[in-house]
N, C-alpha and C. Protein backbone atom coordinates (compact mmCIF):
# COMPACT_ATOMS: atom_id res chain seq x y z
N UNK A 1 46.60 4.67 -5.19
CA UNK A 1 46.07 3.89 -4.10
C UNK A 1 46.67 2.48 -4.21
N UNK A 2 47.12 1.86 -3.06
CA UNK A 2 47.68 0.53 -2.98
C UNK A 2 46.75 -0.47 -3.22
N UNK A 3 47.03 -1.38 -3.92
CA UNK A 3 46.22 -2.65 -4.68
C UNK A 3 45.66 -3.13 -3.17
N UNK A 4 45.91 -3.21 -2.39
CA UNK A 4 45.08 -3.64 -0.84
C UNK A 4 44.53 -2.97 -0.55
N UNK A 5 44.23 -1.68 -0.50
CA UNK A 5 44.00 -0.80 -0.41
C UNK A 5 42.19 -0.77 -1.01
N UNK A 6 42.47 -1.29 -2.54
CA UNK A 6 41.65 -0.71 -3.42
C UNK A 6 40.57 -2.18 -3.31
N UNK A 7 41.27 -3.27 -3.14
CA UNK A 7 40.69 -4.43 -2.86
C UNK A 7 39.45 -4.97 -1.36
N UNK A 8 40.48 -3.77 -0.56
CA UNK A 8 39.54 -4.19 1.08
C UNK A 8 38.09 -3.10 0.42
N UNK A 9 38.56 -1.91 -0.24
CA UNK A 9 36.96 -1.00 -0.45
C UNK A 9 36.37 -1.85 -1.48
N UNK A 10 36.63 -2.61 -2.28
CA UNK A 10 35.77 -3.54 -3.36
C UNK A 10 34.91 -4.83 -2.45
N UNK A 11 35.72 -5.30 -2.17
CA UNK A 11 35.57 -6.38 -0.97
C UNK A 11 34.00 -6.01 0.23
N UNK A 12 34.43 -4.54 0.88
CA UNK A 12 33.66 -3.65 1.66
C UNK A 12 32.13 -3.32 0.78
N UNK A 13 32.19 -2.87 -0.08
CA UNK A 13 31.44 -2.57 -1.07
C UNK A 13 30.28 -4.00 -1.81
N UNK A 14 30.80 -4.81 -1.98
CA UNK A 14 30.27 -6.31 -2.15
C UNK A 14 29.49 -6.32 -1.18
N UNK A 15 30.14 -6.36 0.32
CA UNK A 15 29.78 -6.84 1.42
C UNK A 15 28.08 -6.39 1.63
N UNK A 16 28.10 -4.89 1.34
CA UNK A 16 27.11 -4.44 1.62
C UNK A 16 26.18 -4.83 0.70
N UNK A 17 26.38 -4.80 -0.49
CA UNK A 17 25.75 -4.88 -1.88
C UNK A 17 25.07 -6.74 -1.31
N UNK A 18 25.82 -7.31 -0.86
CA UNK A 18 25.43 -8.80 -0.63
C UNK A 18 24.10 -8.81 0.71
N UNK A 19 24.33 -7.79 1.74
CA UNK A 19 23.77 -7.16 2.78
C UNK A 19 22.23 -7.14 2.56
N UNK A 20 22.42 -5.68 1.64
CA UNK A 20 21.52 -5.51 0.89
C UNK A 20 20.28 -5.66 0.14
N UNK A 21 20.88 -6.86 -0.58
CA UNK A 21 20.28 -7.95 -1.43
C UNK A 21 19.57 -8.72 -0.81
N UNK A 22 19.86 -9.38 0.74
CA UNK A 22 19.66 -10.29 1.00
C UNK A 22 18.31 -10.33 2.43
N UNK A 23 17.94 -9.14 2.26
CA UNK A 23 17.00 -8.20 2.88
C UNK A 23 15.67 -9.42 2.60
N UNK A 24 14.91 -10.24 4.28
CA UNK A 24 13.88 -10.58 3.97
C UNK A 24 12.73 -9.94 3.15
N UNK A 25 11.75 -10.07 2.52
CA UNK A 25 10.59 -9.72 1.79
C UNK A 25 10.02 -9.88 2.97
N UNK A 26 8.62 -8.83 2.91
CA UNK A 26 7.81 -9.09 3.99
C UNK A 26 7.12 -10.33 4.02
N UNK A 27 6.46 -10.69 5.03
CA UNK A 27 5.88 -11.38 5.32
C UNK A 27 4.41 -11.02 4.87
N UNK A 28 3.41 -13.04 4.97
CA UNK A 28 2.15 -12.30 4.93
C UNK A 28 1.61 -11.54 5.56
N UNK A 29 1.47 -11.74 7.01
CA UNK A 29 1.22 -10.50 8.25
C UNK A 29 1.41 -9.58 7.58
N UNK A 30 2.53 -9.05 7.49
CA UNK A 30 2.69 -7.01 7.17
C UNK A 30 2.32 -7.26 5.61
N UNK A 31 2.40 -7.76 4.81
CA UNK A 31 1.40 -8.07 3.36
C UNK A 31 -0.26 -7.74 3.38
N UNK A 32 -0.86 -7.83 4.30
CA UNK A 32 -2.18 -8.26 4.68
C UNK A 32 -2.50 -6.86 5.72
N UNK A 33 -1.30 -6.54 6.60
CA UNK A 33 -1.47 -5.59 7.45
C UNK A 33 -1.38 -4.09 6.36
N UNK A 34 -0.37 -3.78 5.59
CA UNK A 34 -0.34 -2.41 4.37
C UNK A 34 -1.30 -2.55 3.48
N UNK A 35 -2.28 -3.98 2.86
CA UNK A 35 -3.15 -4.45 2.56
C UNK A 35 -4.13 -3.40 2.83
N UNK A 36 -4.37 -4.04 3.92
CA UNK A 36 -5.75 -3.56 5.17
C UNK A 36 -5.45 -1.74 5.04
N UNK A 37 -4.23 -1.22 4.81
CA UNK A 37 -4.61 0.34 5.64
C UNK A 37 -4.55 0.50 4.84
N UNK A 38 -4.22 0.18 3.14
CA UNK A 38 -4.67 1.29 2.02
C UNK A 38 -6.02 0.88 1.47
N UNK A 39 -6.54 -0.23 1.57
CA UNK A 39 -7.80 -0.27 1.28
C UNK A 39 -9.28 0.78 2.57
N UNK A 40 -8.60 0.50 3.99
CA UNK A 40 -9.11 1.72 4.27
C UNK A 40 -8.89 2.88 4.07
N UNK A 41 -7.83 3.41 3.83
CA UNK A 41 -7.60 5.19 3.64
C UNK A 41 -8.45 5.15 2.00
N UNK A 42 -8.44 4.42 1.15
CA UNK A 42 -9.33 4.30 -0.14
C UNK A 42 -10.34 4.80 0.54
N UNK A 43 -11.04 3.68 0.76
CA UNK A 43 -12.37 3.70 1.40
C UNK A 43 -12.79 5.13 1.90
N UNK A 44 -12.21 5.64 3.10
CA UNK A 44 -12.27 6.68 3.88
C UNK A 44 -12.55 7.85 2.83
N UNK A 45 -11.53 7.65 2.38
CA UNK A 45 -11.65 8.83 0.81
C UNK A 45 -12.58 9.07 0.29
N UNK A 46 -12.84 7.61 -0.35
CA UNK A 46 -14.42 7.63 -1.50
C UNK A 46 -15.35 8.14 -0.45
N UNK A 47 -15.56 7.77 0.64
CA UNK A 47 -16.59 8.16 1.38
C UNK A 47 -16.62 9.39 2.02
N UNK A 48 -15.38 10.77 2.26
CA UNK A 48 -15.48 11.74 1.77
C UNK A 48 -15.61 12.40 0.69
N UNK A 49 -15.76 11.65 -0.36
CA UNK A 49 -15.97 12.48 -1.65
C UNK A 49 -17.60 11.91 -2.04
N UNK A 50 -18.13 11.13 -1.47
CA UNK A 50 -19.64 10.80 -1.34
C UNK A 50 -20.35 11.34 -0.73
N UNK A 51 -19.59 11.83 0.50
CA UNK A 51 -20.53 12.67 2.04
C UNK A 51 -21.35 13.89 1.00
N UNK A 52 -20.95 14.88 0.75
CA UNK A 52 -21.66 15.75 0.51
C UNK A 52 -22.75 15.45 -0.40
N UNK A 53 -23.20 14.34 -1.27
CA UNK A 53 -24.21 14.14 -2.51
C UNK A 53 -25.47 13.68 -1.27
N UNK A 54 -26.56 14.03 -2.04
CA UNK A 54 -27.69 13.37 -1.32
C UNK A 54 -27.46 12.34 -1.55
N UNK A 55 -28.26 11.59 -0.29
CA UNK A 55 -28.50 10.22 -0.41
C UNK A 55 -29.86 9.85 -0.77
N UNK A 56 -30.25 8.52 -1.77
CA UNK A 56 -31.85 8.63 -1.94
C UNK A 56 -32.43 8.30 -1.00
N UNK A 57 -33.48 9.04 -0.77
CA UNK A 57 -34.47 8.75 0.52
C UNK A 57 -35.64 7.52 0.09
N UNK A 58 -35.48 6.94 0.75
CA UNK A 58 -36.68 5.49 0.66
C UNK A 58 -38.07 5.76 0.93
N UNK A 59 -38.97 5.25 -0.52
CA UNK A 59 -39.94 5.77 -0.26
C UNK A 59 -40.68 6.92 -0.79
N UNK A 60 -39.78 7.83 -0.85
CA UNK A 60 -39.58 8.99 -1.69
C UNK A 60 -40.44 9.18 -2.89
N UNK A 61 -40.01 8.06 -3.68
CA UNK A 61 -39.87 8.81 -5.24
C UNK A 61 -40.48 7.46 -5.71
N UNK A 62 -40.96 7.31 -7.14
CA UNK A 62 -41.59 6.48 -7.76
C UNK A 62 -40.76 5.72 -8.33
N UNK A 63 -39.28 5.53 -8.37
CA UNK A 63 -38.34 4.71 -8.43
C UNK A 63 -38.49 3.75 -7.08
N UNK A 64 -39.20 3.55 -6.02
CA UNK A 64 -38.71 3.31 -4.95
C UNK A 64 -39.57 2.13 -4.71
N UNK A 65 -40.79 2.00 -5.77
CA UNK A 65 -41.68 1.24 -5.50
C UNK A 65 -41.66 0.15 -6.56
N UNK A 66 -41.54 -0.88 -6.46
CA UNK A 66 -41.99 -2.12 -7.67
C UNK A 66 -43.03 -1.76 -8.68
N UNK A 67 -42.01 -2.07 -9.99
CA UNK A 67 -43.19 -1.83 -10.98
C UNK A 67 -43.60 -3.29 -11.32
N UNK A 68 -45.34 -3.12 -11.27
CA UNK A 68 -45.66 -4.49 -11.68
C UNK A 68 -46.72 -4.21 -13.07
């Protein structure tokens, strides 16, 4: 391969590599926005894996009343 040749694909190759690199970081907005939807899909979760347990009923039970 001709030394120009081998230089424009090194050159080409940088270019992108520099491209690349130089890729803004998100912002706070979309920081705050992927934030927000994995703390709900969490959420959503725990609270299908809660749905099926009873819930305590108020009133109920002798836990429910002040011990004095």
């Amino acid at each position: 391969m001709p030394r120009s040749a081998l230089f424009l694909r090194t050159l080409a190759l940088a270019g992108a590599g520099l491209l690349a690199a130089c890729q803004q970081e998100p912002g706070f907005d979309e920081r705050y926005e992927d934030a927000t939807k994995r703390i709900e899909a969490s959420s959503k979760a725990i609270d299908a894996q809660l749905a099926p347990t009873a819930a305590p009923t108020r009133g109920g039970g002798a836990a429910a009343a002040p011990v004095r």
